[in-house]
C-alpha atoms as a PDB file:
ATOM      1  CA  UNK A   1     252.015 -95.648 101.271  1.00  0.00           C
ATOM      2  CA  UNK A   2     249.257 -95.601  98.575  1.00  0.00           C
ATOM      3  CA  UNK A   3     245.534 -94.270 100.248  1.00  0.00           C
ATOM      4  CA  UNK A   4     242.877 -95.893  99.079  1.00  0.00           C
ATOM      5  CA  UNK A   5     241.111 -94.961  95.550  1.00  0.00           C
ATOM      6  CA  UNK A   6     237.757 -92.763  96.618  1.00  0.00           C
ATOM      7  CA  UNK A   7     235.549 -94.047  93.554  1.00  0.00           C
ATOM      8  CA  UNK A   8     236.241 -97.885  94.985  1.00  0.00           C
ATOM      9  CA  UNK A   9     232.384 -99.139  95.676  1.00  0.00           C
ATOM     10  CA  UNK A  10     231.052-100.373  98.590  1.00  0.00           C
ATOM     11  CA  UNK A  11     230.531-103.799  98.269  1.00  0.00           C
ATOM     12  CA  UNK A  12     228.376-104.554 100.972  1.00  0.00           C
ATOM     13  CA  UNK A  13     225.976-101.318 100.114  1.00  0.00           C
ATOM     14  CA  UNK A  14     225.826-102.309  96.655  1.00  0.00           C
ATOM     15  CA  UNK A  15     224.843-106.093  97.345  1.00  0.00           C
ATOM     16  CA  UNK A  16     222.311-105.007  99.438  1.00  0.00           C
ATOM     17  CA  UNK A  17     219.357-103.784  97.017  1.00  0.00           C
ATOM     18  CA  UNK A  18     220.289-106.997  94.996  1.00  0.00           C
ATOM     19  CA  UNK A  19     219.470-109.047  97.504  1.00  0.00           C
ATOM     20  CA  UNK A  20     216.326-107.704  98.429  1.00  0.00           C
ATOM     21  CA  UNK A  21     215.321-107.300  94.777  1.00  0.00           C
ATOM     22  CA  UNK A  22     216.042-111.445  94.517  1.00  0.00           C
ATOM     23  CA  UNK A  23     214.067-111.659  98.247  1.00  0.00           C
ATOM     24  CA  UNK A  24     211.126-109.949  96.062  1.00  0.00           C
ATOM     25  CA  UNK A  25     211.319-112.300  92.856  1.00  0.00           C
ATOM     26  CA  UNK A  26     211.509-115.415  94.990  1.00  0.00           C
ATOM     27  CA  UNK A  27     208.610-114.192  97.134  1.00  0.00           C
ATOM     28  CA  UNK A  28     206.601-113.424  93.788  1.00  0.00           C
ATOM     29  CA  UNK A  29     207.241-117.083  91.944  1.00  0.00           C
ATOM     30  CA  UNK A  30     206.544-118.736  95.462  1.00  0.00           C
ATOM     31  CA  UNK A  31     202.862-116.497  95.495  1.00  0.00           C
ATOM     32  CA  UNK A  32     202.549-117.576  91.898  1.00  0.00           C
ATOM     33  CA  UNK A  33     203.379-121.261  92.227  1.00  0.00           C
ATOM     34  CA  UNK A  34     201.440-121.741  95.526  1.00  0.00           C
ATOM     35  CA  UNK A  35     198.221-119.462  93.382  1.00  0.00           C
ATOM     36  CA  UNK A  36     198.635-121.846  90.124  1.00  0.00           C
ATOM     37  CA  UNK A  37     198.344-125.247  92.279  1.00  0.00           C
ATOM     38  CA  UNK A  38     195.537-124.373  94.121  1.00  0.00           C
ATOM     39  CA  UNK A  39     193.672-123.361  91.403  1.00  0.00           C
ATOM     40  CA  UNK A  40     194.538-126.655  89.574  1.00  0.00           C
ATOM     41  CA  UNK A  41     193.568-128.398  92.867  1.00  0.00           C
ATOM     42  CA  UNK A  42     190.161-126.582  92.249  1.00  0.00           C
ATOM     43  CA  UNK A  43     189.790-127.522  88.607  1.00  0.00           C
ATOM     44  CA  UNK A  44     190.744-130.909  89.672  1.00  0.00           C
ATOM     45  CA  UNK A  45     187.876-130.629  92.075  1.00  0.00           C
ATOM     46  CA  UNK A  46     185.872-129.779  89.485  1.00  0.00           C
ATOM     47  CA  UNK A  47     185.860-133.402  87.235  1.00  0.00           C
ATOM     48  CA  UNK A  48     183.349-136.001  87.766  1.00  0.00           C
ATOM     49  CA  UNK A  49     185.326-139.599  87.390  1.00  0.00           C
ATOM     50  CA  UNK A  50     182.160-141.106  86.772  1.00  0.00           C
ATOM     51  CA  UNK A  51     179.064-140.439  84.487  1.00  0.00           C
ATOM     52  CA  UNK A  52     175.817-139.424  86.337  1.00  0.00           C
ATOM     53  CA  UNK A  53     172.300-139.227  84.470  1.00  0.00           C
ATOM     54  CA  UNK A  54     171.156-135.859  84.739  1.00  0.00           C
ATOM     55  CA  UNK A  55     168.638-135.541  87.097  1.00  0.00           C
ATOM     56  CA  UNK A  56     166.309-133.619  85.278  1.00  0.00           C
ATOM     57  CA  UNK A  57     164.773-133.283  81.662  1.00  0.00           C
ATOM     58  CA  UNK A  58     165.841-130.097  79.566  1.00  0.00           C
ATOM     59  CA  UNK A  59     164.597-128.672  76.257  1.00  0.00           C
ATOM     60  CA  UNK A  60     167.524-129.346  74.461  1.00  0.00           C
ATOM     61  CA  UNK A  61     170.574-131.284  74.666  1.00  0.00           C
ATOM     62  CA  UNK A  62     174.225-130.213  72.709  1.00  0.00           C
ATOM     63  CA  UNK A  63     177.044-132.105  71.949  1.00  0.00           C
ATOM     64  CA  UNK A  64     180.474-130.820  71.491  1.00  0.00           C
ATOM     65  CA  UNK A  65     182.516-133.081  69.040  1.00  0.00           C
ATOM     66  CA  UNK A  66     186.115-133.694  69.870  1.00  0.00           C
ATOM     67  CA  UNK A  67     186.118-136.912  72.375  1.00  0.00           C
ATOM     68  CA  UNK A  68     185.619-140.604  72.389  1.00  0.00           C
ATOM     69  CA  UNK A  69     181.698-141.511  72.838  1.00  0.00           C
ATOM     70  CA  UNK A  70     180.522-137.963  73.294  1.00  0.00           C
ATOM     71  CA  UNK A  71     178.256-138.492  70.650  1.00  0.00           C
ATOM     72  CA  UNK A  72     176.702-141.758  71.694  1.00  0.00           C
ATOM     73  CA  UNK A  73     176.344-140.880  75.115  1.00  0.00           C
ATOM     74  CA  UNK A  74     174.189-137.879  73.686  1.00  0.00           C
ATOM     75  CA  UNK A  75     172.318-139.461  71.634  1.00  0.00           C
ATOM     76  CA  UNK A  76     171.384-142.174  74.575  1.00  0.00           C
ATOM     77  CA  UNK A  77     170.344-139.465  76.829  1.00  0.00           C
ATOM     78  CA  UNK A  78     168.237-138.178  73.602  1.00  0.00           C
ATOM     79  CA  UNK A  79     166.495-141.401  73.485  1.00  0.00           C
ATOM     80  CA  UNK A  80     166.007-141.695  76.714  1.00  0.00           C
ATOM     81  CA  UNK A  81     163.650-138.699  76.635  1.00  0.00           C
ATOM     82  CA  UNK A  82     166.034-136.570  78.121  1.00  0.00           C
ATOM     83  CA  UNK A  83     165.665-133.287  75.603  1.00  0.00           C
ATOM     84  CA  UNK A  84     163.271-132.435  72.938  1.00  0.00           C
ATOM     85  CA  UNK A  85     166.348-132.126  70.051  1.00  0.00           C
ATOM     86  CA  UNK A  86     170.244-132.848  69.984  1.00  0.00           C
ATOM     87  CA  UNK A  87     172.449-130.385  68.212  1.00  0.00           C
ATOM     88  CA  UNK A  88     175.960-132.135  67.430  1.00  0.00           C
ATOM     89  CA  UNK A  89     178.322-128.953  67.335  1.00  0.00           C
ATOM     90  CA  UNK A  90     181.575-129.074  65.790  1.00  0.00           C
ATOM     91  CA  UNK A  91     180.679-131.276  63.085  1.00  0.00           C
ATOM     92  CA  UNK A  92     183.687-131.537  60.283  1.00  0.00           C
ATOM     93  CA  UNK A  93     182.101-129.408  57.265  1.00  0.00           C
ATOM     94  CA  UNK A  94     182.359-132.784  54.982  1.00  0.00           C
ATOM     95  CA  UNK A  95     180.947-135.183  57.473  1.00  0.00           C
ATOM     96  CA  UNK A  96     176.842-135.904  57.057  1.00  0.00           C
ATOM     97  CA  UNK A  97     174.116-137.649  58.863  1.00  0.00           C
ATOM     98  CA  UNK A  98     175.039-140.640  56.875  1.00  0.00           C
ATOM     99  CA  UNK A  99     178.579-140.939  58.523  1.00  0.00           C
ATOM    100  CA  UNK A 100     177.451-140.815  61.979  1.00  0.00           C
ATOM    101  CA  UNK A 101     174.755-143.013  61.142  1.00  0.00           C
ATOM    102  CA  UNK A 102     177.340-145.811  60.226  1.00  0.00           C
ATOM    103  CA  UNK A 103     178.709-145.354  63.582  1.00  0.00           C
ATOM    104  CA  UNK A 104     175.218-145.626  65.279  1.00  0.00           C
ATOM    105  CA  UNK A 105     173.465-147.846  63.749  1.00  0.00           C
ATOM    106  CA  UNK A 106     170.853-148.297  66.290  1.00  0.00           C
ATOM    107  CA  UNK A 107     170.152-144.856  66.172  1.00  0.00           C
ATOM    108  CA  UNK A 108     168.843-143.731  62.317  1.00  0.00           C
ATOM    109  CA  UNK A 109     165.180-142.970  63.182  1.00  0.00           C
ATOM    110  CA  UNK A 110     166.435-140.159  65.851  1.00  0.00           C
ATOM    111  CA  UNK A 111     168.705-138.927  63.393  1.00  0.00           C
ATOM    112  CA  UNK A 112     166.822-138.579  60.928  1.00  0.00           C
ATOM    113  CA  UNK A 113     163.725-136.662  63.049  1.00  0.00           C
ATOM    114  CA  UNK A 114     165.601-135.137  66.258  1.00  0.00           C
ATOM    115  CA  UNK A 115     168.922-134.082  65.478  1.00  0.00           C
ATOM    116  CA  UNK A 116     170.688-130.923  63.787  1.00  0.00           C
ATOM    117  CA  UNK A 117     174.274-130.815  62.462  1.00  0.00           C
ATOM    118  CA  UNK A 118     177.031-127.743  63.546  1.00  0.00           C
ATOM    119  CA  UNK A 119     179.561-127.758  61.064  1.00  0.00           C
ATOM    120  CA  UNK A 120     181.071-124.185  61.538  1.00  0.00           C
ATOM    121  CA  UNK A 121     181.902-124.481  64.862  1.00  0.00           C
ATOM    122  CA  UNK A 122     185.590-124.757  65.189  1.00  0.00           C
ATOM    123  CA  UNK A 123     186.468-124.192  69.157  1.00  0.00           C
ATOM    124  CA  UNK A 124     184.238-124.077  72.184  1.00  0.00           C
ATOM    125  CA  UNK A 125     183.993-120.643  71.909  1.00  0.00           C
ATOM    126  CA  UNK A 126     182.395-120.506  68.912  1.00  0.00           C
ATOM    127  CA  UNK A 127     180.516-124.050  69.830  1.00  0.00           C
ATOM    128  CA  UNK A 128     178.792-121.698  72.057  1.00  0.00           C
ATOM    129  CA  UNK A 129     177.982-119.024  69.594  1.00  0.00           C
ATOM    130  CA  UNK A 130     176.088-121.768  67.406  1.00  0.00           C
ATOM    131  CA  UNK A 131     174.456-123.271  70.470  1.00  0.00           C
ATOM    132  CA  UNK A 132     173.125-119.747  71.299  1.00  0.00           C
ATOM    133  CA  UNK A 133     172.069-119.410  68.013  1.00  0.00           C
ATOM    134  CA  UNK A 134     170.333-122.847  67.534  1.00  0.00           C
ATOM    135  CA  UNK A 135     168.695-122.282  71.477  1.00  0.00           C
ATOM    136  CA  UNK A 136     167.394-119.444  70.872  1.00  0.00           C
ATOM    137  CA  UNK A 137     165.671-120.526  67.156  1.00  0.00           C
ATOM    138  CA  UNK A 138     163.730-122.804  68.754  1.00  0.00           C
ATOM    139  CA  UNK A 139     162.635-120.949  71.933  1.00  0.00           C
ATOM    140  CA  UNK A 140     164.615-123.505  74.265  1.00  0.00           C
ATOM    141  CA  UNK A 141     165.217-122.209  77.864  1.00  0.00           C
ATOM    142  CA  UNK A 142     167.497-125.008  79.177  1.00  0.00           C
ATOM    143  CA  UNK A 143     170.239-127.498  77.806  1.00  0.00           C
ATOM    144  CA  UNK A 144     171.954-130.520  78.611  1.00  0.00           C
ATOM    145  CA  UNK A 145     175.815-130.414  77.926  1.00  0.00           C
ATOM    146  CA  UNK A 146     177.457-133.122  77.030  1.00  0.00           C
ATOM    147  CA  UNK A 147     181.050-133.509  76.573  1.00  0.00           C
ATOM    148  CA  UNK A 148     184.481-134.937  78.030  1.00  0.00           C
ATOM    149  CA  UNK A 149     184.559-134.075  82.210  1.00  0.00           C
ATOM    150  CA  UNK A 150     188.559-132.484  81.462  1.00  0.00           C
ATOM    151  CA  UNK A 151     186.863-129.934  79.165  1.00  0.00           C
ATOM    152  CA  UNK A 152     183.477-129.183  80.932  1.00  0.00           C
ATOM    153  CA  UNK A 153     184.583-126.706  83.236  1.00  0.00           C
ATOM    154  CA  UNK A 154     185.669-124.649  80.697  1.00  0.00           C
ATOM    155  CA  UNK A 155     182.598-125.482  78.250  1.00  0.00           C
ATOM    156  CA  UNK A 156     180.377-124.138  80.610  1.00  0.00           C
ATOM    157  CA  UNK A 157     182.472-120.810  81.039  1.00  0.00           C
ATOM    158  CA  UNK A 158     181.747-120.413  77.504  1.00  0.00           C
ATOM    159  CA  UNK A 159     178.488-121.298  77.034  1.00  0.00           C
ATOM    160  CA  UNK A 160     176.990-119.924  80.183  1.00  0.00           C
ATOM    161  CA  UNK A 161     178.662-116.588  78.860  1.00  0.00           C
ATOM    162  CA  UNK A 162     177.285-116.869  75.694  1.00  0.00           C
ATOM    163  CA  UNK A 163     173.722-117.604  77.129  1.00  0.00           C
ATOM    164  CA  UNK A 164     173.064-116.192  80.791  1.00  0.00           C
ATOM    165  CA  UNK A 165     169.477-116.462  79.726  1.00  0.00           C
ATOM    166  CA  UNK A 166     169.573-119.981  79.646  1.00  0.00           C
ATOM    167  CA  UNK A 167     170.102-122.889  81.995  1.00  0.00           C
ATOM    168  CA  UNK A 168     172.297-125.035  81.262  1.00  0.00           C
ATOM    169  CA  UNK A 169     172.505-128.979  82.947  1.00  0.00           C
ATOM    170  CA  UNK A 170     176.367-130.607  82.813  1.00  0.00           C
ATOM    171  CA  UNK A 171     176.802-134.721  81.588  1.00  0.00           C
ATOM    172  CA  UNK A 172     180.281-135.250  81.595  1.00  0.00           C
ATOM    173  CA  UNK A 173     181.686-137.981  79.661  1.00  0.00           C
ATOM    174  CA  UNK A 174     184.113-139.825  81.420  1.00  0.00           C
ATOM    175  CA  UNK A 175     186.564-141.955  79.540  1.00  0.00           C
ATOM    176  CA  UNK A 176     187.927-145.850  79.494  1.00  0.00           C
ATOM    177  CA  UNK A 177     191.450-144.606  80.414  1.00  0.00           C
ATOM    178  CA  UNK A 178     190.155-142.392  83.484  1.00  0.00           C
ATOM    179  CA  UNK A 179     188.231-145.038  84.483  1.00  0.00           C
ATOM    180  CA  UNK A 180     191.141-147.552  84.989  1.00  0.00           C
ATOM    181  CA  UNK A 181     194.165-145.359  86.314  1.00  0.00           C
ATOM    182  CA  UNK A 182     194.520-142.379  88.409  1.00  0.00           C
ATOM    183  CA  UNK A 183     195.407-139.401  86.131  1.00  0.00           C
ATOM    184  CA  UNK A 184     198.859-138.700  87.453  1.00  0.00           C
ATOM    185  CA  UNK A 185     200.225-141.977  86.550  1.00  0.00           C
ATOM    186  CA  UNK A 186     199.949-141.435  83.041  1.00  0.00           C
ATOM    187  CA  UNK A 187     202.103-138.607  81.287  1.00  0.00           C
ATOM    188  CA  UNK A 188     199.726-137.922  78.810  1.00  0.00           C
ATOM    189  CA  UNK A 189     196.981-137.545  80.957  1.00  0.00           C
ATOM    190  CA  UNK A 190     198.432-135.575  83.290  1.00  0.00           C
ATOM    191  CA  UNK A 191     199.758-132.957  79.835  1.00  0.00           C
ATOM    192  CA  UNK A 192     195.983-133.300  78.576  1.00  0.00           C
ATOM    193  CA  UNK A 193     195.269-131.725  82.129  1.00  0.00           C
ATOM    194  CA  UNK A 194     197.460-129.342  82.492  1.00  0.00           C
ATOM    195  CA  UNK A 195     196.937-127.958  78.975  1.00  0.00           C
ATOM    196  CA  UNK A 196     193.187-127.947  79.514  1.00  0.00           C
ATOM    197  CA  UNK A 197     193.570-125.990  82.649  1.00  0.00           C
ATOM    198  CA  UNK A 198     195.748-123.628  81.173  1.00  0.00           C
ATOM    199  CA  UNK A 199     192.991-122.968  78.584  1.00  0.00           C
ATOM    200  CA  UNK A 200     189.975-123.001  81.263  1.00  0.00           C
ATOM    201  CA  UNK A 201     192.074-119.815  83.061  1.00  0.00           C
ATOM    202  CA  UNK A 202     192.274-118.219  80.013  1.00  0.00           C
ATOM    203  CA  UNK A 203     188.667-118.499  79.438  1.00  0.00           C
ATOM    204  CA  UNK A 204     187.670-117.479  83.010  1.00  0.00           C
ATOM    205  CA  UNK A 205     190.255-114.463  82.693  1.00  0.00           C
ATOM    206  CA  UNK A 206     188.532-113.284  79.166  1.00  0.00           C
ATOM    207  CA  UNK A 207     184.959-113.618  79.982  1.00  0.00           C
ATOM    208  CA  UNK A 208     185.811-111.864  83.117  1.00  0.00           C
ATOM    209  CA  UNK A 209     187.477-108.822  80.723  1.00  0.00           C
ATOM    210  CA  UNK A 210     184.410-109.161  78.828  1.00  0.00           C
ATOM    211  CA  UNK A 211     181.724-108.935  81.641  1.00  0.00           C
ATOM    212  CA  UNK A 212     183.591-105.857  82.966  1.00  0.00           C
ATOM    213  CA  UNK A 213     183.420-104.303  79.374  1.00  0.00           C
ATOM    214  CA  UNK A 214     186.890-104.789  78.197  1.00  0.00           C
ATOM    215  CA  UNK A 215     186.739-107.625  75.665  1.00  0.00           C
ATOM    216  CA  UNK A 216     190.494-107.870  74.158  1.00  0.00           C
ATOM    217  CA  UNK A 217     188.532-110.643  71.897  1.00  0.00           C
ATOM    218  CA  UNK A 218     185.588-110.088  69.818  1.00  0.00           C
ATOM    219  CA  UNK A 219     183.383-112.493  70.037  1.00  0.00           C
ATOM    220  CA  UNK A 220     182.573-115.086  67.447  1.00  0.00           C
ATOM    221  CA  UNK A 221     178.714-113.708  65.682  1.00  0.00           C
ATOM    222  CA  UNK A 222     176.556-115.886  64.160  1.00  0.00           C
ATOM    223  CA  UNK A 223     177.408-114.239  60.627  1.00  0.00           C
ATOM    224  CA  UNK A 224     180.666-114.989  61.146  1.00  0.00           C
ATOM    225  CA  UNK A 225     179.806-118.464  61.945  1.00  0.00           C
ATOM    226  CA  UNK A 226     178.565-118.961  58.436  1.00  0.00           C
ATOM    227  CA  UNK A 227     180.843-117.729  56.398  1.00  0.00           C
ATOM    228  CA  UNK A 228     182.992-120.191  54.024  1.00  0.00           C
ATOM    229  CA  UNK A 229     185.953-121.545  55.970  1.00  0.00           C
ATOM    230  CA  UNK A 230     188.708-124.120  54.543  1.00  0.00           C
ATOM    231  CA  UNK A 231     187.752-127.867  55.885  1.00  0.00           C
ATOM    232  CA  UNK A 232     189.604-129.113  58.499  1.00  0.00           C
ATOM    233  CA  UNK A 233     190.594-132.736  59.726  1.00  0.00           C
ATOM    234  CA  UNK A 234     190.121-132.001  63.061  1.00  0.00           C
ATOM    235  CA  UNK A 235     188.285-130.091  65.591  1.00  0.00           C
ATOM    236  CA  UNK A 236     190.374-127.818  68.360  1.00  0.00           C
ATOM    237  CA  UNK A 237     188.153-127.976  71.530  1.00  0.00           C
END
């Protein structure tokens, strides 16, 4: 009769560690699934579905291009005596007062006394570089910000890190489309969202590096700002 071979493994031993290795893994992706929801459930939190004056004046007010009626909604809270000047950041390097002009008609003699032009601001990051630059120009100690409500959160991580000196007062711009359906019944919507939050963590998780001395970015300077850069047909907020 043949004895058994002494190199044959044992199955049972061997399946062990692999099982608690694959306990570990599932434990981790649950952790990070349950984490990842619940801060999009906060970020969710964090959008305004409708558009509230600010209550209070500031010196300035700041635009960032890259959404339907952004502008306009600026430039009624700039005629409604709401800041001193509005800086429109984000401005494509071949558009003029002229062009947005034609879009606000209404609105020439406040364009043509009140309100400054960004055109080398190509992200929000660097939206707040020029805003920090333009502030502090002209002495200003507070701002309005006006954009879409998806990408305010992550505006203001960028601006209030670019300019803890200043105080900074949130008008979000809320949409037609928002208005008239809940955001998960639309795919695109619900991509825009996702994609924005993804991009709101990131910032949070940099400026954090960056407080803490370990900036794996370098931050946009105002030289750099003004250097010649190829045009582009759209803005990437």
């Amino acid at each position: 009769m043949s004895q058994p071979s002494a190199s044959q493994p044992d199955a049972p031993a061997s399946a062990a560690p692999r099982k608690r290795r694959g306990a570990v893994v599932l434990t981790l992706l649950v952790f990070a699934f349950v984490g990842a929801a619940t801060g999009f459930a906060g970020f969710l939190a964090q959008l305004h579905g409708s558009e509230v004056k600010p209550s209070r004046t500031a010196d300035g007010i700041v635009v960032l291009t890259g959404g339907s009626s952004r502008v306009s909604d600026a430039m009624e809270l700039l005629a409604g005596g709401y800041g001193k000047r509005l800086l429109i950041s984000g401005v494509h390097p071949s558009s003029g007062t002229s062009d947005i002009s034609r879009s606000l008609p209404d609105s020439q003699s406040l364009l043509n006394c009140c309100v400054d032009l960004d055109r080398s601001a190509v992200n929000t990051r660097s939206n707040a570089a020029e805003t920090r630059r333009w502030a502090h120009e002209r002495g200003f100690k507070s701002l309005i910000v006006v954009t879409s409500n998806y990408h305010m959160p992550r505006a203001i991580v960028e601006l209030s890190h670019a300019m803890p000196d200043i105080t900074l007062i949130p008008f979000a711009v809320v949409g037609d489309k928002w208005r008239e359906e809940a955001w998960w019944t639309n795919g695109a919507t619900v991509r825009l969202l996702l994609s924005e939050y993804v991009k709101y963590v990131a910032a949070e998780v940099r400026v954090r590096l960056a407080d803490a001395g370990l900036d794996i970015m370098r931050e946009t300077t105002d030289s750099d700002l003004h250097t010649p850069r190829r045009p582009t047909t759209a803005q990437a907020n």
